[in-house]
C-alpha atoms as a PDB file:
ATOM      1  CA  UNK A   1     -36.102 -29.402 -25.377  1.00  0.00           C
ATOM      2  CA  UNK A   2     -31.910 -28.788 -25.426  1.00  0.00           C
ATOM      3  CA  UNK A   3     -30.675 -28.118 -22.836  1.00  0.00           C
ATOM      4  CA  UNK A   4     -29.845 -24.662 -23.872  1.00  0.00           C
ATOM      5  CA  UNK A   5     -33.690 -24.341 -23.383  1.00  0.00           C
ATOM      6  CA  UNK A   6     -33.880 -21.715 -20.406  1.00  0.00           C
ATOM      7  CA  UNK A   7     -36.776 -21.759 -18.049  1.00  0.00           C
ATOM      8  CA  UNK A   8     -37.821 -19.194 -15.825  1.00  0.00           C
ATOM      9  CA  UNK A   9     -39.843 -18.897 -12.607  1.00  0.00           C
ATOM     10  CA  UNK A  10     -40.964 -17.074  -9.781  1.00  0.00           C
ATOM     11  CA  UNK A  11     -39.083 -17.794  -6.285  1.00  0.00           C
ATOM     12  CA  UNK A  12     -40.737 -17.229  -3.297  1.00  0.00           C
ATOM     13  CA  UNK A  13     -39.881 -17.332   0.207  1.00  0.00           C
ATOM     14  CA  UNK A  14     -40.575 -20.131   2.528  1.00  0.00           C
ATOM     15  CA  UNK A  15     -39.881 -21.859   5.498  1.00  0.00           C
ATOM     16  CA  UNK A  16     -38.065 -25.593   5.002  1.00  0.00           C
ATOM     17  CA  UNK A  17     -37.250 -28.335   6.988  1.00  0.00           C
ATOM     18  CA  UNK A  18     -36.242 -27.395  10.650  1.00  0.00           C
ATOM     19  CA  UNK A  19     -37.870 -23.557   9.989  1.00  0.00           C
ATOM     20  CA  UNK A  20     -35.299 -22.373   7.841  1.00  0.00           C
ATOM     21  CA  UNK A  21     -36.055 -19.848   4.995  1.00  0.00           C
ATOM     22  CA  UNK A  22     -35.767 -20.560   1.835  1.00  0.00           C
ATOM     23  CA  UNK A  23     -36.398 -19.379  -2.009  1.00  0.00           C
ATOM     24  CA  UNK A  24     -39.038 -21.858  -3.471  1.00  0.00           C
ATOM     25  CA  UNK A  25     -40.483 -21.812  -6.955  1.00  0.00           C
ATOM     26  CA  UNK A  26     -43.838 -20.825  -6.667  1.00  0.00           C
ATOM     27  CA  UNK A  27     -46.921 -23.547  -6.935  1.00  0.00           C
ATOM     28  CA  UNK A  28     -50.324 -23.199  -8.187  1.00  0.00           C
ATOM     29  CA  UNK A  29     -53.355 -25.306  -7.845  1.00  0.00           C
ATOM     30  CA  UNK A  30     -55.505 -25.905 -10.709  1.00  0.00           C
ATOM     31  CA  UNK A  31     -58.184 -28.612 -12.262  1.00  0.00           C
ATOM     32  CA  UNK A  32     -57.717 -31.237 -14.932  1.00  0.00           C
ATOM     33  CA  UNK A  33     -60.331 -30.914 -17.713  1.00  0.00           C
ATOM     34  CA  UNK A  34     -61.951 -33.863 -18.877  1.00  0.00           C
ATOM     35  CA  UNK A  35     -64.383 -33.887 -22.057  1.00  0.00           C
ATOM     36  CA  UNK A  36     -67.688 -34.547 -19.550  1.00  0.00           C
ATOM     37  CA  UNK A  37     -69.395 -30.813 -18.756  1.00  0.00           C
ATOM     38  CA  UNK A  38     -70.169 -30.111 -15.193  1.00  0.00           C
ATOM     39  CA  UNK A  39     -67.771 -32.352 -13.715  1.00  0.00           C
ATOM     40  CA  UNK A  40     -65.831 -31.521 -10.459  1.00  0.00           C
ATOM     41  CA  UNK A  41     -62.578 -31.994 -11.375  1.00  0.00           C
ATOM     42  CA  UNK A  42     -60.027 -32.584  -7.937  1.00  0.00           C
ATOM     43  CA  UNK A  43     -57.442 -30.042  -7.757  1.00  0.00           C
ATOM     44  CA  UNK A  44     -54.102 -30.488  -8.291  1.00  0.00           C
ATOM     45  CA  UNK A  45     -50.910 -28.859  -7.591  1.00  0.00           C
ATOM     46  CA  UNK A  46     -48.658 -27.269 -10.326  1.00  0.00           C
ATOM     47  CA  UNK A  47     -45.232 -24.735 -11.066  1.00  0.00           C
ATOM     48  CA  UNK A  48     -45.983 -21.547 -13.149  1.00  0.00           C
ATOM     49  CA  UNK A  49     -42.517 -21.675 -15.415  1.00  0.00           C
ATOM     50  CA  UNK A  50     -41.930 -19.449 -18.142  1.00  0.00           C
ATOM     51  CA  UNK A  51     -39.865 -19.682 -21.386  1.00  0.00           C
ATOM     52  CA  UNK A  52     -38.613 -15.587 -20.708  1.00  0.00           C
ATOM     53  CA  UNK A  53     -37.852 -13.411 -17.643  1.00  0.00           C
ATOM     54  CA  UNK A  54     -40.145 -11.048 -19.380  1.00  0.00           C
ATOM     55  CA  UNK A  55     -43.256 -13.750 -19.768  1.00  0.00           C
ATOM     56  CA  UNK A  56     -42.240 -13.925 -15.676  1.00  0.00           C
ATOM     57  CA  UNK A  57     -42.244 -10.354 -14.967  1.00  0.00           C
ATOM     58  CA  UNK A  58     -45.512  -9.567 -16.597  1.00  0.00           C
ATOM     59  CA  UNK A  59     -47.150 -12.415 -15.241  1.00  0.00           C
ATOM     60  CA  UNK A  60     -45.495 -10.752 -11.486  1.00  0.00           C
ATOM     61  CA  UNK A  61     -47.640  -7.266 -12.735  1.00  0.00           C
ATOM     62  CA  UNK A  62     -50.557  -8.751 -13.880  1.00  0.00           C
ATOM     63  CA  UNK A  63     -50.688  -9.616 -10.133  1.00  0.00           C
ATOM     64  CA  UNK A  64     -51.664  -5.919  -9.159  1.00  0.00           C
ATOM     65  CA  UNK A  65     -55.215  -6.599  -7.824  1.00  0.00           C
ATOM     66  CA  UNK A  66     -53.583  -8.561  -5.098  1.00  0.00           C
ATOM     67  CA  UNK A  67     -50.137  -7.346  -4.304  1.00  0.00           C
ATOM     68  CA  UNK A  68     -49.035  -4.535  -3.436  1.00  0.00           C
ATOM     69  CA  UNK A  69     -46.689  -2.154  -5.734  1.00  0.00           C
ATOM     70  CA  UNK A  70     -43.792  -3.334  -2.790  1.00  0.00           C
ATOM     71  CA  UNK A  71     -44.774  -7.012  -2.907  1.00  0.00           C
ATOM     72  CA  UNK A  72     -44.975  -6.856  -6.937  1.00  0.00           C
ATOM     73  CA  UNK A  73     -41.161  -4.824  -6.553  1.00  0.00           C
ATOM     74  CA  UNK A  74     -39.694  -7.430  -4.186  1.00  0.00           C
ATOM     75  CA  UNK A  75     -41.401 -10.872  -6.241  1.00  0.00           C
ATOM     76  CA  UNK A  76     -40.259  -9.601  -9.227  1.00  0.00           C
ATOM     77  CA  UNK A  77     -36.589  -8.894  -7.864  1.00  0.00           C
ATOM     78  CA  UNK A  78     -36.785 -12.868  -7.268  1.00  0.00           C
ATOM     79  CA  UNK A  79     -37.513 -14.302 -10.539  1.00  0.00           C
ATOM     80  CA  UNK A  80     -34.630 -16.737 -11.506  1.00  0.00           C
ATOM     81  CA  UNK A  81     -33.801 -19.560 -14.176  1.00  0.00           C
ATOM     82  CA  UNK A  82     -34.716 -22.945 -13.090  1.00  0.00           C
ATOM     83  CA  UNK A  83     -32.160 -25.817 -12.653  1.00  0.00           C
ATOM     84  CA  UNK A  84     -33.613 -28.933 -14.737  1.00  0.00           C
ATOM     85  CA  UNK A  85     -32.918 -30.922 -11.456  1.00  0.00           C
ATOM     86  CA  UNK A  86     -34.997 -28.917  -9.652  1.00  0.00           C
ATOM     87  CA  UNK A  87     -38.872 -29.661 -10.328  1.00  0.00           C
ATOM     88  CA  UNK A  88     -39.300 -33.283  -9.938  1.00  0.00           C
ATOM     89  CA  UNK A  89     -40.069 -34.942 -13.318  1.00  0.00           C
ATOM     90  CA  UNK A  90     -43.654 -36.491 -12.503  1.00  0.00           C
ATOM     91  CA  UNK A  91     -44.562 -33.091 -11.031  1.00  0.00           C
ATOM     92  CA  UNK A  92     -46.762 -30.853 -13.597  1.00  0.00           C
ATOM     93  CA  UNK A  93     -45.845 -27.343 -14.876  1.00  0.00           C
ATOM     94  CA  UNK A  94     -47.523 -24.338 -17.278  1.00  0.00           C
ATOM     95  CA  UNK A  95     -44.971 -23.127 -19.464  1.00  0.00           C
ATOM     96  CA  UNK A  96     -46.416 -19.393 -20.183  1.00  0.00           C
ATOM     97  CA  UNK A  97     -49.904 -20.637 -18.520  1.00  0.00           C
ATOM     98  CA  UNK A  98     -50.762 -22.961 -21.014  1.00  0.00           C
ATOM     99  CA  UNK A  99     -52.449 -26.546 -20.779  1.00  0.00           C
ATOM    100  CA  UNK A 100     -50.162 -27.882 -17.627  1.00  0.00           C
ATOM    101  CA  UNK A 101     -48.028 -31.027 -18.252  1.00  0.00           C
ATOM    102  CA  UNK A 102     -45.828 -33.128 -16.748  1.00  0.00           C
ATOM    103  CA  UNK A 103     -41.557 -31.373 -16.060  1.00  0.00           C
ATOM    104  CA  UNK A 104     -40.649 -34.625 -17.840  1.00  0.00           C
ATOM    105  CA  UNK A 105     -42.796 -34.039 -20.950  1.00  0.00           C
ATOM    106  CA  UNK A 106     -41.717 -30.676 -20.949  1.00  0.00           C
ATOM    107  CA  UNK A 107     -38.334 -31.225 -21.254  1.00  0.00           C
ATOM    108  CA  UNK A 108     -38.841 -33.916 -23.608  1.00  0.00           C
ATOM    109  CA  UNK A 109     -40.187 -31.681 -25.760  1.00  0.00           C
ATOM    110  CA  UNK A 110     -43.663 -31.374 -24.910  1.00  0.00           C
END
């Protein structure tokens, strides 16, 4: 990908080191799918990113079963572009939650 390539995510808040708030993308957990059928596939953890504020916003709304109309209001208030420094590279990520891959691969190119 350029780096014109704009990515987009959903910040949420947090508390960091010594109980500080702070805005962190939000993670997901998720299973790696292997070809064998009924296998129990460990979990893993993964960032949501999104190749438009818009593919962010609706993903935000599609949310409604859970969140309230406020909660929906103020999470959608903090999507925000994502710094290419910030997601470590070995970490994974679903661009537009698709097949998740590694930040490096993603970058790369896919």
């Amino acid at each position: 990908m350029s780096e014109e390539t704009q990515f987009w995510g959903v910040a949420v808040e947090r508390y960091g080191q010594g109980g500080y708030p702070t805005n962190a993308l939000l993670e997901s957990t998720g299973s790696t799918p292997e070809s064998k059928p009924f296998r129990v596939y460990p979990a893993f953890r993964f960032y949501p990113v999104f190749s438009s504020r818009e593919r962010a916003d609706r993903f935000v709304r599609g949310q409604w079963q859970t969140l309230s109309q406020e909660l929906i209001e103020q999470t959608v208030a903090n999507i925000r572009q994502i710094r290419r420094d910030e997601i470590p590279a070995e970490h994974y990520v679903s661009l537009d939650l698709n097949y998740p891959m590694t930040w490096a691969k993603l970058l790369a190119g896919g």
